[in-house]
C-alpha atoms as a PDB file:
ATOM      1  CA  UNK A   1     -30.592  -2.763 -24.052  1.00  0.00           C
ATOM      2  CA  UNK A   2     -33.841  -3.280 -22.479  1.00  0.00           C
ATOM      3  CA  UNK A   3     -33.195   0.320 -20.450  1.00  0.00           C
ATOM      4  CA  UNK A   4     -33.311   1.906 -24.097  1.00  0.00           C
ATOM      5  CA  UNK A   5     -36.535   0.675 -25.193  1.00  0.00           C
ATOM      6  CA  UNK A   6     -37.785   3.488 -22.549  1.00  0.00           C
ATOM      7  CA  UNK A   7     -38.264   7.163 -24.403  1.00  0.00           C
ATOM      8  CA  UNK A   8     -36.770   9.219 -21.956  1.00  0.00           C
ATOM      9  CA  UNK A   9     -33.544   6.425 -21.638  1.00  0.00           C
ATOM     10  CA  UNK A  10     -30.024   7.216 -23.157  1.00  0.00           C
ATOM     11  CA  UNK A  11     -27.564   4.168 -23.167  1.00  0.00           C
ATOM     12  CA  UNK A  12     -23.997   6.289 -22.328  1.00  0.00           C
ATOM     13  CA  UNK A  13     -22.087   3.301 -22.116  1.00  0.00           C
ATOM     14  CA  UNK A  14     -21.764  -0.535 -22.359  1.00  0.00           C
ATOM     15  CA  UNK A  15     -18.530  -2.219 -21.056  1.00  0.00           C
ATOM     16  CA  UNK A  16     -18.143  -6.527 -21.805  1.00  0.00           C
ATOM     17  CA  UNK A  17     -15.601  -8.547 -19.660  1.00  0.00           C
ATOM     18  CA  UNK A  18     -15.018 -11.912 -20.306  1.00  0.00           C
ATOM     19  CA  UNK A  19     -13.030 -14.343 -17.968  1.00  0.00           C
ATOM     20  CA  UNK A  20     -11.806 -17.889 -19.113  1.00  0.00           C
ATOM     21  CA  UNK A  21      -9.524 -20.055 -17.063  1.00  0.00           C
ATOM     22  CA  UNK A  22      -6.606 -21.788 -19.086  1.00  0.00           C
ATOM     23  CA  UNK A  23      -8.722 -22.689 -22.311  1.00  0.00           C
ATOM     24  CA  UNK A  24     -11.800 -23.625 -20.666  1.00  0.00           C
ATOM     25  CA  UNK A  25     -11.541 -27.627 -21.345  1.00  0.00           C
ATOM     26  CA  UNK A  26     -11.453 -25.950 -25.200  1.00  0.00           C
ATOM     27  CA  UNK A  27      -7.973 -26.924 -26.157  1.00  0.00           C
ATOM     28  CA  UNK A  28      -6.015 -25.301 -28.633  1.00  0.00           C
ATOM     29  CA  UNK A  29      -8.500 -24.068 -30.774  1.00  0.00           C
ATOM     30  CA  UNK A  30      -9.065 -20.947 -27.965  1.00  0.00           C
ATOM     31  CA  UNK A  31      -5.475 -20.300 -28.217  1.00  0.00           C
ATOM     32  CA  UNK A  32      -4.870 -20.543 -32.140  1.00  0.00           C
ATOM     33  CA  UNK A  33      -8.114 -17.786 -32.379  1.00  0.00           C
ATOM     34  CA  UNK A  34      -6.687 -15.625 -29.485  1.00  0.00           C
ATOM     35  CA  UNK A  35      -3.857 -15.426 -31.716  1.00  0.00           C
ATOM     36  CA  UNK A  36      -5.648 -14.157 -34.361  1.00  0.00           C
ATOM     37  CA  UNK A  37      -7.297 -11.751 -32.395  1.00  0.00           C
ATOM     38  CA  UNK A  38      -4.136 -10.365 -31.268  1.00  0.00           C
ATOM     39  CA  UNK A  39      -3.638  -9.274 -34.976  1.00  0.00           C
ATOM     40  CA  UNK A  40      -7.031  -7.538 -35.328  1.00  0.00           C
ATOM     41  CA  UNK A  41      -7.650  -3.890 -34.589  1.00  0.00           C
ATOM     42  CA  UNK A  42      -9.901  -3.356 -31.687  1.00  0.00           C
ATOM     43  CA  UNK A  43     -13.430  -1.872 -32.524  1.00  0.00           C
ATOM     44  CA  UNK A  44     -14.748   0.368 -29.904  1.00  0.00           C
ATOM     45  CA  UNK A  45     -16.889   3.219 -29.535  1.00  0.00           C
ATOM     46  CA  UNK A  46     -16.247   6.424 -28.113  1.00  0.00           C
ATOM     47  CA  UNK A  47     -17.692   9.665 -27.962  1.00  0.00           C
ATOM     48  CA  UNK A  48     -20.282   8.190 -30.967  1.00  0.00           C
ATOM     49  CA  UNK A  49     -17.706   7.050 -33.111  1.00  0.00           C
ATOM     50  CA  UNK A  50     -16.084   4.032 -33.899  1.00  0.00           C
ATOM     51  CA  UNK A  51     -12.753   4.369 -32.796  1.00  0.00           C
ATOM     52  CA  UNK A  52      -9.870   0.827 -33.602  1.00  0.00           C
ATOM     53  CA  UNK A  53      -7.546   0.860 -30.998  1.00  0.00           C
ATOM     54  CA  UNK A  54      -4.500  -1.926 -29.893  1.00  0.00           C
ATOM     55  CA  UNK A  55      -5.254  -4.862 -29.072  1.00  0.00           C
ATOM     56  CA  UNK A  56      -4.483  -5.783 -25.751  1.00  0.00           C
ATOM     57  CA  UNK A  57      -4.055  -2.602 -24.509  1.00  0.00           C
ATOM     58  CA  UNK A  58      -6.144  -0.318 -21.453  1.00  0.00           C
ATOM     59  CA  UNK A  59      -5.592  -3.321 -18.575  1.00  0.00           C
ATOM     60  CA  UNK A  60      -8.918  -3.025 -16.240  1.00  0.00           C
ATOM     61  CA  UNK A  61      -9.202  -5.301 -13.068  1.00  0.00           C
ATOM     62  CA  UNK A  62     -12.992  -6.641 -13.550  1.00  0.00           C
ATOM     63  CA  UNK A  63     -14.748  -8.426 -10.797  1.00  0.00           C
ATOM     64  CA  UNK A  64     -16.160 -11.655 -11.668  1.00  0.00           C
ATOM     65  CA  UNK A  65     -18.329 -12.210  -8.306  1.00  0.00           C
ATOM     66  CA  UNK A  66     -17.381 -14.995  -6.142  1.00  0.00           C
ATOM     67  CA  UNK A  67     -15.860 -18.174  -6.550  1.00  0.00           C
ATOM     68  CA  UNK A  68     -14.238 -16.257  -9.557  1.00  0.00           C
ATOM     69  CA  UNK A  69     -12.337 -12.632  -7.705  1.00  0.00           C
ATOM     70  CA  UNK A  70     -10.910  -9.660  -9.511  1.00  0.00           C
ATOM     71  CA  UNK A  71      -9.221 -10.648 -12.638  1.00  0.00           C
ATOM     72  CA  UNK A  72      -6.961  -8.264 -15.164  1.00  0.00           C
ATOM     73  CA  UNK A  73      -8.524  -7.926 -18.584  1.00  0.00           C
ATOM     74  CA  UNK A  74      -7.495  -6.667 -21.447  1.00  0.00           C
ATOM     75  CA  UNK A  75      -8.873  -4.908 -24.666  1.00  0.00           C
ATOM     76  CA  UNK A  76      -9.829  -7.298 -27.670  1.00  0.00           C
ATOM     77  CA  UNK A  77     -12.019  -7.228 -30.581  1.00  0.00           C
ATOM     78  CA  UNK A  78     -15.257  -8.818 -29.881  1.00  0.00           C
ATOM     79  CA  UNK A  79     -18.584  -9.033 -32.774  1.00  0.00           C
ATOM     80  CA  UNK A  80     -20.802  -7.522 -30.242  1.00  0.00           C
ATOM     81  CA  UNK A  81     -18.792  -4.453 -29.884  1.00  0.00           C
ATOM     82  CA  UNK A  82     -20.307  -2.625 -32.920  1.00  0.00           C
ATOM     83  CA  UNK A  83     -23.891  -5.042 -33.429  1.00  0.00           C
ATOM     84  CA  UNK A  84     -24.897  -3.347 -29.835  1.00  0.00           C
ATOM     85  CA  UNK A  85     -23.554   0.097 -29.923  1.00  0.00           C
ATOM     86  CA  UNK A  86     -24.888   0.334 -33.533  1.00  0.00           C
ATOM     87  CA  UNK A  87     -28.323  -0.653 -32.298  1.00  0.00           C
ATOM     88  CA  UNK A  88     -28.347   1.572 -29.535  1.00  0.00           C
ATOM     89  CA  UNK A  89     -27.511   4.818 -31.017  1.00  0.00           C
ATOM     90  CA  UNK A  90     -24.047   4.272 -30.715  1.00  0.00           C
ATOM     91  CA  UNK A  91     -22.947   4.730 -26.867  1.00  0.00           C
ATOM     92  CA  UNK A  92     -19.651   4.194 -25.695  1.00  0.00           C
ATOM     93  CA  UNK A  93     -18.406   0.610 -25.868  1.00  0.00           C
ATOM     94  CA  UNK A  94     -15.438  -1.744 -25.468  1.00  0.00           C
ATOM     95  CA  UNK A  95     -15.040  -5.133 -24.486  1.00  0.00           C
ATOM     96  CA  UNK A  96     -12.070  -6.768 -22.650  1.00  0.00           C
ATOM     97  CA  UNK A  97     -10.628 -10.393 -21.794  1.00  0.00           C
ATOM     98  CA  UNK A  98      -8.503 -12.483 -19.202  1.00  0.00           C
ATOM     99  CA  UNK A  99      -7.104 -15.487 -18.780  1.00  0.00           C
ATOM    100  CA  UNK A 100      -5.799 -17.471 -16.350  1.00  0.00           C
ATOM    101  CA  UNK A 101      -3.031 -18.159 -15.312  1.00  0.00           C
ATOM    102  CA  UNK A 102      -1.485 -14.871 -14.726  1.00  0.00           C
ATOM    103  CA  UNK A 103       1.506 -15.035 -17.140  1.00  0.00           C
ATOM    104  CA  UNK A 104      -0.181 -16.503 -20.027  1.00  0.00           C
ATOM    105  CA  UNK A 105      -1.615 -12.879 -20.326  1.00  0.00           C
ATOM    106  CA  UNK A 106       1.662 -11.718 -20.444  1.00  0.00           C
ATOM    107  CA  UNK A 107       2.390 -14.204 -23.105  1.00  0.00           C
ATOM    108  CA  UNK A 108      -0.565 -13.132 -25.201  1.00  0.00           C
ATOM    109  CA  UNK A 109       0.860  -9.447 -24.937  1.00  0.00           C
ATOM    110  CA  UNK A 110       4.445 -10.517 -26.071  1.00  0.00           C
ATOM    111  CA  UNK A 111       3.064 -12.154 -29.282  1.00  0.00           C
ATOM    112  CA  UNK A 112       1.965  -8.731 -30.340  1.00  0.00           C
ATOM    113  CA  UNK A 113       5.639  -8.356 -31.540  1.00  0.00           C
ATOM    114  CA  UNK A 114       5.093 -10.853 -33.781  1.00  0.00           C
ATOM    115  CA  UNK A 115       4.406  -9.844 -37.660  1.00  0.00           C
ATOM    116  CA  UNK A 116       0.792 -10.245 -38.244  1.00  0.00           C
ATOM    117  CA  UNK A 117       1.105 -11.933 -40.986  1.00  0.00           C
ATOM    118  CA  UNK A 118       2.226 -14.400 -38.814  1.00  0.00           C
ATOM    119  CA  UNK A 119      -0.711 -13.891 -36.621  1.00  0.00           C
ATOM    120  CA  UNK A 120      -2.903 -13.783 -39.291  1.00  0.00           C
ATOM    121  CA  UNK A 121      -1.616 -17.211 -40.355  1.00  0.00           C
ATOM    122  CA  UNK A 122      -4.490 -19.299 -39.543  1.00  0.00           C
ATOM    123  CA  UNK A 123      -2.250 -23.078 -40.548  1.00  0.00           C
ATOM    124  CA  UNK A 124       0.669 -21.558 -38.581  1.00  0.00           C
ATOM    125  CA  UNK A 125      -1.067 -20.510 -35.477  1.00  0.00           C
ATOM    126  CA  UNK A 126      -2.907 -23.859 -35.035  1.00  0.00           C
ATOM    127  CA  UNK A 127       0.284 -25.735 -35.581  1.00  0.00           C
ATOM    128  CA  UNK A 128       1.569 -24.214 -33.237  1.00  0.00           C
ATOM    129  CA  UNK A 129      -1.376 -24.141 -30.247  1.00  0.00           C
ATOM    130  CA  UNK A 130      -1.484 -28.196 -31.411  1.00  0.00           C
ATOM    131  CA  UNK A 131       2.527 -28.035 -30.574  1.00  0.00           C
ATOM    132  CA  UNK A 132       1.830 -26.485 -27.066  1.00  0.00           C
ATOM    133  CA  UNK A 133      -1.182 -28.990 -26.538  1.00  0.00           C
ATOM    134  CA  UNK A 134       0.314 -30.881 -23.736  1.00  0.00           C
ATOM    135  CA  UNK A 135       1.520 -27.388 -21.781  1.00  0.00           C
ATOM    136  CA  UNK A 136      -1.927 -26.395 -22.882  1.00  0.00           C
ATOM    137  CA  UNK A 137      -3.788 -29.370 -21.282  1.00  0.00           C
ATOM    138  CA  UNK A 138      -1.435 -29.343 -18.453  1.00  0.00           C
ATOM    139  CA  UNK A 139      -2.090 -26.109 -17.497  1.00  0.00           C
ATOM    140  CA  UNK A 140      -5.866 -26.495 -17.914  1.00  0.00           C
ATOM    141  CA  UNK A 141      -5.824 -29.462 -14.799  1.00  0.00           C
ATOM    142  CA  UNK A 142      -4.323 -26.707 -12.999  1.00  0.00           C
ATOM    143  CA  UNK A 143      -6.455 -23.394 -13.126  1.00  0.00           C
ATOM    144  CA  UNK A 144      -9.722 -25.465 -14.223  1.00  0.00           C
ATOM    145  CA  UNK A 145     -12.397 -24.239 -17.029  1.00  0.00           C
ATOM    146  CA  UNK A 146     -14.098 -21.501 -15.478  1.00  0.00           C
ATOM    147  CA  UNK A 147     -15.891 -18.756 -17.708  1.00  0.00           C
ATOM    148  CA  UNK A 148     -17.286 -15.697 -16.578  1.00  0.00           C
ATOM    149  CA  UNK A 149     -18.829 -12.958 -18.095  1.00  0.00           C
ATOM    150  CA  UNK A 150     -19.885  -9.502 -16.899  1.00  0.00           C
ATOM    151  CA  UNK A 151     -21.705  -6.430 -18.683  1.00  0.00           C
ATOM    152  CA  UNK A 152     -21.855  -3.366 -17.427  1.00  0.00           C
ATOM    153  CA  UNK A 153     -24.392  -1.258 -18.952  1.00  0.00           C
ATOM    154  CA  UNK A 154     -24.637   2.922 -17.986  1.00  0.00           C
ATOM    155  CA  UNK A 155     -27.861   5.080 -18.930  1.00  0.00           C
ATOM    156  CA  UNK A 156     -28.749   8.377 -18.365  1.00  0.00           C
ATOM    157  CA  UNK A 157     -32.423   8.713 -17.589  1.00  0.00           C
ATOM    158  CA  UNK A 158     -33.560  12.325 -17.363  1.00  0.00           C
ATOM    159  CA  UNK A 159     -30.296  13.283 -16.027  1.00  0.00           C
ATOM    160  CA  UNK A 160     -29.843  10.289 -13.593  1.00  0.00           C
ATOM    161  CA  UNK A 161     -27.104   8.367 -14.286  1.00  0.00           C
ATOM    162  CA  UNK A 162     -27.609   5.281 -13.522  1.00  0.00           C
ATOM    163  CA  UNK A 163     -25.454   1.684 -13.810  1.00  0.00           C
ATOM    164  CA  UNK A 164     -26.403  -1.933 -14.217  1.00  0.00           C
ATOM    165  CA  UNK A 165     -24.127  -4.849 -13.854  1.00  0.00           C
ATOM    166  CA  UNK A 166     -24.859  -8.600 -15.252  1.00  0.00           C
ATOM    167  CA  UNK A 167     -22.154 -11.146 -13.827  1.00  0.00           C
ATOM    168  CA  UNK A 168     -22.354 -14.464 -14.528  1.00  0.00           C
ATOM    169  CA  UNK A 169     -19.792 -17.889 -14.494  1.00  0.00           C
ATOM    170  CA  UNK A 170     -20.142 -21.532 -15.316  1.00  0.00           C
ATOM    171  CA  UNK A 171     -17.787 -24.324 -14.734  1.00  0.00           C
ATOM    172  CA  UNK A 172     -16.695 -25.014 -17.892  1.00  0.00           C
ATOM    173  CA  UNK A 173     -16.623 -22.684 -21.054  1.00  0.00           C
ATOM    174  CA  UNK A 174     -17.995 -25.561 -23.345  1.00  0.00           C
ATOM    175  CA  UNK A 175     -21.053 -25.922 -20.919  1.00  0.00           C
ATOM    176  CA  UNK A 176     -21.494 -22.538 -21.240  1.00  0.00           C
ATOM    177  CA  UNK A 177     -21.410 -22.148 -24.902  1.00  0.00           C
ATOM    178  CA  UNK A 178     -23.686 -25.234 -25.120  1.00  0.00           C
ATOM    179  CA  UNK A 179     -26.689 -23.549 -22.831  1.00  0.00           C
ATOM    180  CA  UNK A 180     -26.185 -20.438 -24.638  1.00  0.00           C
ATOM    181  CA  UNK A 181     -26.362 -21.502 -28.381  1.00  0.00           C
ATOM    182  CA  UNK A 182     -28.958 -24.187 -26.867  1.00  0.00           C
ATOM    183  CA  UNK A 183     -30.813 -20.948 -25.222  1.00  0.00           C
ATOM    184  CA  UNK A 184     -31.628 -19.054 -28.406  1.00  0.00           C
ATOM    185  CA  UNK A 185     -31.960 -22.003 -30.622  1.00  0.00           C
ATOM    186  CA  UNK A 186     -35.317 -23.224 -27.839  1.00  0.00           C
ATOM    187  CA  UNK A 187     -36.484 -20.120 -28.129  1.00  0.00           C
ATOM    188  CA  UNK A 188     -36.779 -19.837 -31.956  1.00  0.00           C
ATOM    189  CA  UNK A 189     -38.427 -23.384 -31.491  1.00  0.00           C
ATOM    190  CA  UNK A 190     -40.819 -22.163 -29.248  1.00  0.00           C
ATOM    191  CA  UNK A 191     -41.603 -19.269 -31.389  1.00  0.00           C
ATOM    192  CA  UNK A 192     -42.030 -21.534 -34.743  1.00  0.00           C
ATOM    193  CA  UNK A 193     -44.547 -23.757 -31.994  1.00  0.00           C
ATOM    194  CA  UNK A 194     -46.577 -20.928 -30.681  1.00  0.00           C
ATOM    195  CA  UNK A 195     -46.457 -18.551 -33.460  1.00  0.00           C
ATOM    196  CA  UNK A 196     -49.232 -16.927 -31.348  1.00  0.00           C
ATOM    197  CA  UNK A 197     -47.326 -16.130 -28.506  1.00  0.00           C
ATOM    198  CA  UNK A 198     -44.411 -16.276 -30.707  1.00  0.00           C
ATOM    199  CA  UNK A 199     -41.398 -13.760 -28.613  1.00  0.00           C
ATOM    200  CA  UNK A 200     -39.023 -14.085 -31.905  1.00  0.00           C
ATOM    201  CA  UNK A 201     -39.953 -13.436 -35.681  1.00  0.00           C
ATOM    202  CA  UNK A 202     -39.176 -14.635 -38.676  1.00  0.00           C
ATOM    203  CA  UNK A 203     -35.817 -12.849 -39.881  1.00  0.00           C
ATOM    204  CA  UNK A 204     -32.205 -12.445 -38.792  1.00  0.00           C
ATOM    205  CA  UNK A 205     -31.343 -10.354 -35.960  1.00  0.00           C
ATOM    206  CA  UNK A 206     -28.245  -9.375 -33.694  1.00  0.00           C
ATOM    207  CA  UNK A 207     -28.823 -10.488 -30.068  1.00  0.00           C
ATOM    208  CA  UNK A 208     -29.291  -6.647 -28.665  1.00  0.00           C
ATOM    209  CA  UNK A 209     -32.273  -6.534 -31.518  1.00  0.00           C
ATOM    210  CA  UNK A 210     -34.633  -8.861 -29.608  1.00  0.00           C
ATOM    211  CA  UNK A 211     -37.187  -8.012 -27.348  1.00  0.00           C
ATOM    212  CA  UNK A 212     -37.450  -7.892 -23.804  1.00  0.00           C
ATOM    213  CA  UNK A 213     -39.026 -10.914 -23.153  1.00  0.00           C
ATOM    214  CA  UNK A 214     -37.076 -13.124 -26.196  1.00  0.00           C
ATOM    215  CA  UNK A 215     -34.354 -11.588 -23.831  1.00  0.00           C
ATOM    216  CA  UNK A 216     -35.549 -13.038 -20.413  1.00  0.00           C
ATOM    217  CA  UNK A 217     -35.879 -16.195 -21.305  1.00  0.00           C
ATOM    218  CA  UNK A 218     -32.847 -16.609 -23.364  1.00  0.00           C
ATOM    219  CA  UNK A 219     -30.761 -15.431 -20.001  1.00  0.00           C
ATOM    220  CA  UNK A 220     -33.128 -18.093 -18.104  1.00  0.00           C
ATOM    221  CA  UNK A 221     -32.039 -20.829 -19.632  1.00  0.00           C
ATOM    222  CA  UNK A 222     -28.540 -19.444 -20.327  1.00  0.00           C
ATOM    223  CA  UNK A 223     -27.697 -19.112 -16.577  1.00  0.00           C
ATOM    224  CA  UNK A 224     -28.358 -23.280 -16.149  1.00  0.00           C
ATOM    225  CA  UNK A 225     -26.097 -24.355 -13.288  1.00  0.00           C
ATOM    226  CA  UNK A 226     -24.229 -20.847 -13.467  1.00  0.00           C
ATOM    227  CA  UNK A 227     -22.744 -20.615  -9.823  1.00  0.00           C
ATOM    228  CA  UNK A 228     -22.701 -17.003 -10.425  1.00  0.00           C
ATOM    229  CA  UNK A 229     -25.905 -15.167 -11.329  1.00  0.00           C
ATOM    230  CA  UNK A 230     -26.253 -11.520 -10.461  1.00  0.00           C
ATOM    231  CA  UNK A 231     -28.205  -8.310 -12.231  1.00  0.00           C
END
């Protein structure tokens, strides 16, 4: 997004790919919303128009950078899908997701069969991710908590094409999600502090909507014992 603040700048396309091993030391609760994502049309953008496609569908194998490898993903329906391309004159985008291990992917694609008003179920799909807990837990000793993320952004700048790639990986998914909520939330602070220098205003705004240097830090303190950091 910060190549499209630039006049002469066209965002083509903007491709997320999200990683998380086993649950990510988040339990059931990832599974039980997986689940419900597996009942929910997939927004994406294509050609300038918002096009809802399978879930779970158009495999890609994403690499994660290392200590993480190539991993398959798969199409799912993700918020920032349509709050980015819709900011940014509506380029191509999709977003995908893996897990690990291997078959529970496989798994995930089975349960399509399901009705979706099963899926949709929101007491029957916890009951049964809090059935499968010990499998769940089980399973997490054994492929760990890592979470990676990677965004591949594609502009056209005067007739250059030209592609930029953010990778990054924590650990554990719950660390992650705890520097990144903690990431915006300092940065409001620090804008309500300094409202001179302040880098966010007063409002509500999707993530893509900030500016560059809200951005920068944000990612700064986001990437907080990330063993993978890479633009």
């Amino acid at each position: 997004s910060q190549s499209s603040d630039e006049s002469n700048v066209k965002t083509e396309s903007i491709d997320f790919s999200f990683f998380t091993a086993g649950t990510g030391n988040a339990g059931p609760t990832i599974v039980s919303a997986t689940f419900l994502l597996l009942a929910t049309p997939v927004i994406t953008f294509i050609n300038g128009k918002q096009v809802d496609v399978e879930p779970w569908t158009e495999k890609r194998s994403i690499d994660f950078g290392p200590g993480v490898g190539t991993k398959p993903v798969w199409l799912l329906d993700n918020p920032d899908v349509p709050t980015t391309a819709l900011s940014l004159g509506k380029p191509n985008c999709q977003s995908r997701f893996g897990t690990d291990p291997l078959p529970w992917n496989y798994l995930f694609g089975g349960m399509k069969a399901l009705p979706r008003s099963l899926l949709y179920n929101r007491d029957a799909m916890q009951a049964f991710s809090l059935f499968s807990e010990p499998i769940i837990r089980f399973v997490d000793r054994l492929v760990g908590a890592t979470n990676a993320m990677r965004v591949d952004v594609t502009v056209n700048d005067g007739g250059n094409r030209k592609t930029k790639t953010l990778r990054i990986a924590h650990h554990d998914l719950e660390q992650c999600v705890g520097l990144a909520t903690a990431a915006f939330a300092l940065e409001v602070a620090d804008s309500m502090r300094e409202k001179s220098s302040a880098t966010v205003q007063p409002g509500v705004y999707y993530p893509v909507e900030l500016g560059n240097e809200a951005r920068r830090n944000i990612l700064k303190a986001a990437k907080e014992d990330a063993f993978v950091y890479e633009i």
